[in-house]
Protein backbone atom coordinates (compact mmCIF):
# COMPACT_ATOMS: atom_id res chain seq x y z
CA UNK A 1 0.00 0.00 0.00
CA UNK A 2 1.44 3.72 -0.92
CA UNK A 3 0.39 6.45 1.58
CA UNK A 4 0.33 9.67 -0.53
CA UNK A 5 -0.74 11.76 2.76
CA UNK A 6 2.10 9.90 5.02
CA UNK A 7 4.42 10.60 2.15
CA UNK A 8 3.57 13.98 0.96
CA UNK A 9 3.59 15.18 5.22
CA UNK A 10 7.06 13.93 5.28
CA UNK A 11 8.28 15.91 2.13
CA UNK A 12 6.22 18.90 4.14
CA UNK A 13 8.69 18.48 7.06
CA UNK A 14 11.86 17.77 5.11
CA UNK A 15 11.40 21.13 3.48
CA UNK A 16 11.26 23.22 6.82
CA UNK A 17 14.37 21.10 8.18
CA UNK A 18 15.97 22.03 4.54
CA UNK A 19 15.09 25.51 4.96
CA UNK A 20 15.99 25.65 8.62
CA UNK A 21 19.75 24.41 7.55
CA UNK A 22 19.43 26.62 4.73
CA UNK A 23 19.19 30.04 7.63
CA UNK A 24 22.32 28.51 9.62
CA UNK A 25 24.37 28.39 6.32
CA UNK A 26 23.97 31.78 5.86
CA UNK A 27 24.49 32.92 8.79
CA UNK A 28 28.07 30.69 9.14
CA UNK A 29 28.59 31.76 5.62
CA UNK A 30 29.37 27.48 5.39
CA UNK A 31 26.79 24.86 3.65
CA UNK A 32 28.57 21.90 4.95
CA UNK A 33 26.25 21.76 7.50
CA UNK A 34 23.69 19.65 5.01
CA UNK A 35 26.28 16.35 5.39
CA UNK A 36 25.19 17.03 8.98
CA UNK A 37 21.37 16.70 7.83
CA UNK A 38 21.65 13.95 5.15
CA UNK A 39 20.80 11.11 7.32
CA UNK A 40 18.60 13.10 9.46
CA UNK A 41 16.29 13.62 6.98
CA UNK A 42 15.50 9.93 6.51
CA UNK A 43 15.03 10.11 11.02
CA UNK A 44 12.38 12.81 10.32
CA UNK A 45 10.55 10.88 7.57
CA UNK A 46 10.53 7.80 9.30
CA UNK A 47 9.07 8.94 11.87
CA UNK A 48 6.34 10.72 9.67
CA UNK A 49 5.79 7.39 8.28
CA UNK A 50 5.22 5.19 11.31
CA UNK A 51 3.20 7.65 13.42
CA UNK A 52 0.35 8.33 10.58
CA UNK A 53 -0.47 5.04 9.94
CA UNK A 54 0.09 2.23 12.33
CA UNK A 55 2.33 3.45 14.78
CA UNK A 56 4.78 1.31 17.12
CA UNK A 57 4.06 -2.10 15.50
CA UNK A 58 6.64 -4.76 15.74
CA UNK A 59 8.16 -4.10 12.61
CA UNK A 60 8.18 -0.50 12.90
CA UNK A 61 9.91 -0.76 16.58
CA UNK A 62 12.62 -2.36 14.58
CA UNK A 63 12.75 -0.03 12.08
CA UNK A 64 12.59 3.43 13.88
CA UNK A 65 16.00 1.72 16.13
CA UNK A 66 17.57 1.03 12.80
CA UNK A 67 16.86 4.39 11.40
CA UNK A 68 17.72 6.16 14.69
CA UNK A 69 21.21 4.46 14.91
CA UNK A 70 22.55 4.73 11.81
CA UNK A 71 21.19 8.29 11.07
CA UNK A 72 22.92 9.34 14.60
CA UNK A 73 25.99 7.86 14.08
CA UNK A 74 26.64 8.95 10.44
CA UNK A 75 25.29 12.86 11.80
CA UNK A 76 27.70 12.79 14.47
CA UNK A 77 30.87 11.54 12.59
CA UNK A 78 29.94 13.73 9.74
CA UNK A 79 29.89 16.81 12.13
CA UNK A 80 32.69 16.43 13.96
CA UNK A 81 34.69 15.18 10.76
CA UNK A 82 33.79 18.65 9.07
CA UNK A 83 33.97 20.84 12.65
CA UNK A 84 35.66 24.08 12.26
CA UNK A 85 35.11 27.05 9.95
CA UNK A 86 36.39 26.04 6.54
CA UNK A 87 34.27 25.07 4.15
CA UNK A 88 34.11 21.33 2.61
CA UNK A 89 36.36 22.09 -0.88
CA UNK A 90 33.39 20.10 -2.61
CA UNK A 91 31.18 22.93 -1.39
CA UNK A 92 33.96 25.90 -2.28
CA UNK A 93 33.91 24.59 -5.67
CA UNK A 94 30.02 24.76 -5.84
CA UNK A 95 30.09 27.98 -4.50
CA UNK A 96 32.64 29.21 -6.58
CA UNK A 97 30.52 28.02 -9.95
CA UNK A 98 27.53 29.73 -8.96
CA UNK A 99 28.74 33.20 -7.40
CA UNK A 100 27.02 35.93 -7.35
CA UNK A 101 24.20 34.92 -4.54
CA UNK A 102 25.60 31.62 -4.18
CA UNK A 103 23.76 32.22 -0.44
CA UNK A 104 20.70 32.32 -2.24
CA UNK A 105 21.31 29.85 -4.76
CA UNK A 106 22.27 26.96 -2.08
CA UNK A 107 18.48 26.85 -0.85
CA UNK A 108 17.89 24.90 -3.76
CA UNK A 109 21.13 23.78 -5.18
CA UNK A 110 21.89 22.38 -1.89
CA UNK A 111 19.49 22.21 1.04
CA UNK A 112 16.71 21.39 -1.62
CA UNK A 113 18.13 19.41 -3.62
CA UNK A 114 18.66 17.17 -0.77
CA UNK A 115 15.56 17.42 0.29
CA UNK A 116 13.98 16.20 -2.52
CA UNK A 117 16.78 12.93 -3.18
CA UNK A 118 16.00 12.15 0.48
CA UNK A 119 12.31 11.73 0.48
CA UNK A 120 12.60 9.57 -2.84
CA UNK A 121 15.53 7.40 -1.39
CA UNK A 122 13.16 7.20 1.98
CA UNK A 123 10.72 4.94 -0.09
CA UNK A 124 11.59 2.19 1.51
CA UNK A 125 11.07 3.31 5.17
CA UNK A 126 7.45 4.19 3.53
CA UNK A 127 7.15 0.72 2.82
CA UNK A 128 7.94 -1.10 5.54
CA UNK A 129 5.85 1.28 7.68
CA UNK A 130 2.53 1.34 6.77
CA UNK A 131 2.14 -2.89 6.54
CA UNK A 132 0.67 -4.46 9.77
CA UNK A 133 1.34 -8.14 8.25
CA UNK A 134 4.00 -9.58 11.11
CA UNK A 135 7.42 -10.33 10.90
CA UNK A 136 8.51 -12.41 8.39
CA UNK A 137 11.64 -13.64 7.05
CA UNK A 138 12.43 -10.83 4.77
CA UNK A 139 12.85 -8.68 7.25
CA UNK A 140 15.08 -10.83 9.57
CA UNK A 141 17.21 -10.72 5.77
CA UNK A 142 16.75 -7.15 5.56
CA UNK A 143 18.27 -6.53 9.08
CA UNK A 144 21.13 -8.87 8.66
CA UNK A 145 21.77 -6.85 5.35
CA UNK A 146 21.22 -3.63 7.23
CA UNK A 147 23.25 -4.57 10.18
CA UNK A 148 26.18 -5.87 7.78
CA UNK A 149 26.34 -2.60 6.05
CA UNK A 150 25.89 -0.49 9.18
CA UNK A 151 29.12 -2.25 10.70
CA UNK A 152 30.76 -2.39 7.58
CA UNK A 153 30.02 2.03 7.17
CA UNK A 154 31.12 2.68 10.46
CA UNK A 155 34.47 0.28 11.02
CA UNK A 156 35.57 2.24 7.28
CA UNK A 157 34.76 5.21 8.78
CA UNK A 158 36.57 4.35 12.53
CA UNK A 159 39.61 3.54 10.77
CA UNK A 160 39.78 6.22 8.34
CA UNK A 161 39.62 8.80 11.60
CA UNK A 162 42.31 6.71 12.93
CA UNK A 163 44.76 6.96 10.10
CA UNK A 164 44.27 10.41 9.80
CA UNK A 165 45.09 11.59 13.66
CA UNK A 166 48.39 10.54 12.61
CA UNK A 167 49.92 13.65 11.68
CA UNK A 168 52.71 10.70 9.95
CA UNK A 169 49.80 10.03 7.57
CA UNK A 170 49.42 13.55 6.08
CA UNK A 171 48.82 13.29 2.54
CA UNK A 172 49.04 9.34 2.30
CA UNK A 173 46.86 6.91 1.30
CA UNK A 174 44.75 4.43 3.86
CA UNK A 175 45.06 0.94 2.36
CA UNK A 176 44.78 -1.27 5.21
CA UNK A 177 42.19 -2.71 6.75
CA UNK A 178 38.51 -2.25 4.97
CA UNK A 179 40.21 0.21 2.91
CA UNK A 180 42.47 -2.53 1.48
CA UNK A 181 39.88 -4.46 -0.55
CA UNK A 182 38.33 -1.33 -1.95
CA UNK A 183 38.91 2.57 -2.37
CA UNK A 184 35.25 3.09 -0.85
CA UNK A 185 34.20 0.73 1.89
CA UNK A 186 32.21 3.26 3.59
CA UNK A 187 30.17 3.68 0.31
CA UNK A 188 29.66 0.27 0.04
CA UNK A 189 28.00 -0.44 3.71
CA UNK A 190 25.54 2.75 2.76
CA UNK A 191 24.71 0.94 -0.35
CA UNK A 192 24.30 -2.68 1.64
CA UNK A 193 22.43 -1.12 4.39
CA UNK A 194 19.87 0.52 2.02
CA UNK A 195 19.25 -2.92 0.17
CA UNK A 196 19.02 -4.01 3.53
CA UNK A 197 15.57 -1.61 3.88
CA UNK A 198 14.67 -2.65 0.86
CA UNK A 199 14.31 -6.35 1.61
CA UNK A 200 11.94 -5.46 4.62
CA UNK A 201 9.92 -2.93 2.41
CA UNK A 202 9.68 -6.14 -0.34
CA UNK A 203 8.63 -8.66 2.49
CA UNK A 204 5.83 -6.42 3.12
CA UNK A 205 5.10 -6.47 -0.81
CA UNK A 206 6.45 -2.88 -1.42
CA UNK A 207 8.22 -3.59 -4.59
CA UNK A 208 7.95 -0.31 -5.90
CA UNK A 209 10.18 1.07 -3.43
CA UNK A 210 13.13 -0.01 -5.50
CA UNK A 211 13.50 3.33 -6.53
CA UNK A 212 15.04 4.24 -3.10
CA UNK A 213 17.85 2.10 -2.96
CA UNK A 214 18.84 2.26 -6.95
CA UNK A 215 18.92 5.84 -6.92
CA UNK A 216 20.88 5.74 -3.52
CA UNK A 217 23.65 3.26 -5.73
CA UNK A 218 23.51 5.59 -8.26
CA UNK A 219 24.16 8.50 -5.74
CA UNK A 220 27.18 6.86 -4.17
CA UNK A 221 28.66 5.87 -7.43
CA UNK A 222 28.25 8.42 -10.21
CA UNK A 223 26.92 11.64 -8.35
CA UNK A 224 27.85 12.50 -4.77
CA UNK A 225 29.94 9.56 -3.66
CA UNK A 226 33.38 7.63 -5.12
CA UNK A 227 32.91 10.01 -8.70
CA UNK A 228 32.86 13.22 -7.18
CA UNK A 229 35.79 12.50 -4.32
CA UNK A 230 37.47 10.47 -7.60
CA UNK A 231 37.54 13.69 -9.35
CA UNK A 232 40.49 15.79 -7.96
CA UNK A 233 41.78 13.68 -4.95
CA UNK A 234 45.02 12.57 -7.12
CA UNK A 235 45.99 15.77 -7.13
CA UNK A 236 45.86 16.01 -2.94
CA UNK A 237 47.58 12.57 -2.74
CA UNK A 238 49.85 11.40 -5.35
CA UNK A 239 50.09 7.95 -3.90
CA UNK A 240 46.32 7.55 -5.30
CA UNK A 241 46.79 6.81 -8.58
CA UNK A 242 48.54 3.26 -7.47
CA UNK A 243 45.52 2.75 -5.13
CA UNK A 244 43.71 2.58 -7.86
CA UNK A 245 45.71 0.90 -9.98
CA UNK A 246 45.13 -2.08 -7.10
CA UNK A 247 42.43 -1.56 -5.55
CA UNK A 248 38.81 -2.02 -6.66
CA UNK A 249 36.73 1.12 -6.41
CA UNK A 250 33.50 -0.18 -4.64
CA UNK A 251 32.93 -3.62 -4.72
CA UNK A 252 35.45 -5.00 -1.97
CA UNK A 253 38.09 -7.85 -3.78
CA UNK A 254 41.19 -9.11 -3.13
CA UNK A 255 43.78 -6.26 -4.29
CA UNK A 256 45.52 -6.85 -7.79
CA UNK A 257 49.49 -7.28 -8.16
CA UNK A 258 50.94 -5.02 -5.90
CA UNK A 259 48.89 -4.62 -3.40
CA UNK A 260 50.35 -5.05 -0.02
């Protein structure tokens, strides 16, 4: 079943929270703030979702604690990854292809842009909401997805943070650990996790909510995720090109001749 009321409210609310982010940007004169927001968005719907239509079932129980953990532990890295007052150079170039009133421009270009890729990625979490069928198999699949990306996301992320406290480690290249078998393991577990969601929403016969996760692949892969860091990060670390040359880029393997 597709709730256009439960769906539409949630785009309603993503908006203010877009717009809200938007005001803060301007006034810090800094738009990384929306990496803050990204997973927050999907908190917000989700909760949208469960609380129009059947509320603290079972299955939703389970999926407002996945939701809440992931989407809090991917806000707080992000913000304390991108503290301080500089600006994210992914932003900076943005900003510097769209001066004059770049502040203005961001409320769409930016805050509601994401907006908009969030609610349609949330499809899912629209899914698996509004069934009251009980638990079934699918979704003990779709958490053991879910929970294999979620640790796979956050250990990348852990030991990323780790290599780069080492002031040694300034302007090398991570290729141990997760990071050995491919250049974007934190990609990867966002990408398993959603698949994860979408195995619940399917078990609940919300096929159509395929949308969410493929355009969330396509996201991490040609638009926001390994092609956009891809683009210019040999220039900031010369040691990348090799990693490349070794390493697959999203799909974890075992690392081609000469890898360590």
């Amino acid at each position: 079943m597709f709730d256009w009321q439960a769906y539409l409210n949630a785009f309603y609310l993503m908006l203010v929270f877009a717009f809200a982010g938007w005001l803060f940007s301007v006034y810090k004169r800094n738009v990384t703030v929306v990496d803050s927001m990204w997973s927050l968005f999907f908190l917000l719907a989700t909760i949208v979702y469960i609380f129009h239509e059947n509320g603290l079932t079972d299955r939703n129980t389970l999926l407002i604690g996945m939701v809440l953990i992931w989407s809090l532990r991917l806000s707080v890295y992000l913000s304390w990854r991108n503290r301080g007052p500089h600006e994210d150079h992914r932003y900076q170039a943005i900003r510097r292809n769209n001066e004059p009133h770049f502040w203005l421009k961001s409320l769409y270009i930016v805050f509601g842009l994401q907006a908009v890729l969030a609610w349609i990625v949330s499809l899912p979490l629209l899914g698996i909401s509004v069934s009251s069928a009980p638990l079934n198999w699918l979704d003990l699949a779709g958490f053991a997805l879910w929970f294999a990306g979620f640790a796979w996301a956050a250990i990348a992320d852990w030991q990323l943070t780790r290599f780069k406290a080492q002031a040694a480690n300034h302007g090398r290249v991570l290729d141990s650990g997760l990071w050995r078998y491919c250049r974007h393991p934190n990609y990867f577990g966002e990408c398993l996790l959603w698949w994860g969601f979408y195995l619940m929403a399917l078990g609940v016969g919300a096929w159509w909510s395929i949308i969410g996760p493929l355009l969330m692949t396509l996201l991490l892969l040609k638009v926001s995720g390994v092609a956009l860091l891809e683009k210019d990060i040999g220039e900031r670390r010369p040691g990348y090109a090799d990693y490349m040359r070794r390493t697959n880029a999203f799909i974890p393997g075992k690392p081609k001749s000469g890898g360590q």
